[in-house]
C-alpha atoms as a PDB file:
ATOM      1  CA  UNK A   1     113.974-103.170 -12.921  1.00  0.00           C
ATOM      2  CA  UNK A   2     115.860-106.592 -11.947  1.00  0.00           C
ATOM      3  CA  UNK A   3     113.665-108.981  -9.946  1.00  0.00           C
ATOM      4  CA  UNK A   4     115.446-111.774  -8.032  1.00  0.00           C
ATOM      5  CA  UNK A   5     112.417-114.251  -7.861  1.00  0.00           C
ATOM      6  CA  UNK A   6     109.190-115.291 -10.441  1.00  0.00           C
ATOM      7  CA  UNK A   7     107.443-113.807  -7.300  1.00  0.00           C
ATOM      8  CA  UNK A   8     109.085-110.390  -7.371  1.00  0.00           C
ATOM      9  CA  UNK A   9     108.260-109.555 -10.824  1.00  0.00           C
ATOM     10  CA  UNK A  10     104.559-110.866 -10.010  1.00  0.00           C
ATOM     11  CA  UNK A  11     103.969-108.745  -7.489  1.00  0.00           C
ATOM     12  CA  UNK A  12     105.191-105.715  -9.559  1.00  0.00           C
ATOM     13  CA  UNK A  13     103.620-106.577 -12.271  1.00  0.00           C
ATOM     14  CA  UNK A  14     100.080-106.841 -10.093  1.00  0.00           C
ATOM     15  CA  UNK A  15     101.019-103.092  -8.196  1.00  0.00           C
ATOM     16  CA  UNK A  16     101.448-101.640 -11.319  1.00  0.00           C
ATOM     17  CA  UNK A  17      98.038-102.678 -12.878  1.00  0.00           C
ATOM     18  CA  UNK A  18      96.214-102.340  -9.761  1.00  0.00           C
ATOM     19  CA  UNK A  19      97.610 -99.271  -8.801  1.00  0.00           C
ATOM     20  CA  UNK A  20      98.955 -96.870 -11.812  1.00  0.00           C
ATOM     21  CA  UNK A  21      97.034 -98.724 -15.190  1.00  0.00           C
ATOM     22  CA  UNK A  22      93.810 -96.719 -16.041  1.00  0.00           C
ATOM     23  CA  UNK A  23      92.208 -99.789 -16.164  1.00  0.00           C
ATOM     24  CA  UNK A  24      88.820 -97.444 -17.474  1.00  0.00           C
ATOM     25  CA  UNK A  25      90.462 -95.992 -20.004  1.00  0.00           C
ATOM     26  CA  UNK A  26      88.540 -96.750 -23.596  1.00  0.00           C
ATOM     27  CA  UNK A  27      91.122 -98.385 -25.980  1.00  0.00           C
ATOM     28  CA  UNK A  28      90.441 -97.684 -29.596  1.00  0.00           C
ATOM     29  CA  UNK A  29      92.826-101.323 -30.655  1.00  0.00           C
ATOM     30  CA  UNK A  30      89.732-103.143 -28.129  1.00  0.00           C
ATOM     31  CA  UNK A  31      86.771-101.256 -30.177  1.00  0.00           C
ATOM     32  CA  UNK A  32      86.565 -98.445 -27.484  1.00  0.00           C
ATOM     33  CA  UNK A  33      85.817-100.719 -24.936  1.00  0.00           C
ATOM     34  CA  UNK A  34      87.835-100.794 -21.232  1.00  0.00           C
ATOM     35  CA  UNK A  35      90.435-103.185 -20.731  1.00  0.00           C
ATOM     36  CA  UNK A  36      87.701-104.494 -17.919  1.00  0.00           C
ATOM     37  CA  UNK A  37      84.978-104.770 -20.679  1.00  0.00           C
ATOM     38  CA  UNK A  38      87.270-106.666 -22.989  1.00  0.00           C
ATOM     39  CA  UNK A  39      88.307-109.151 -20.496  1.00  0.00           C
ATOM     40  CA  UNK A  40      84.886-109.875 -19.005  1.00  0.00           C
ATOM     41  CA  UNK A  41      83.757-110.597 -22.526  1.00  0.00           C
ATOM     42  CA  UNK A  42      86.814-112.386 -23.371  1.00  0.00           C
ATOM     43  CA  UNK A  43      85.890-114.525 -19.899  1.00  0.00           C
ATOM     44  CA  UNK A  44      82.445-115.094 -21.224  1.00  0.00           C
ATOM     45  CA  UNK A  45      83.513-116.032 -24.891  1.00  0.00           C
ATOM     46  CA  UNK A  46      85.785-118.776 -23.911  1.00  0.00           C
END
């Protein structure tokens, strides 16, 4: 895809996640945690 603006591709970018990503999938790379999971105790680390 060609975006015209920063915006554009943001907005894709966000659809895509929110829309198509299993997003409760369990990753084996994130020790079979969600990406959720990961970035709540990523959140929590920092």
């Amino acid at each position: 895809n060609t975006y015209h603006t920063f915006e554009e591709a943001n907005i894709a970018i966000f659809q895509y996640i929110e829309g198509w990503y299993n997003r409760k999938r369990l990753h084996s790379s994130i020790n079979y945690m969600t990406p959720d999971q990961c970035e709540l105790l990523a959140r929590s680390a920092a």
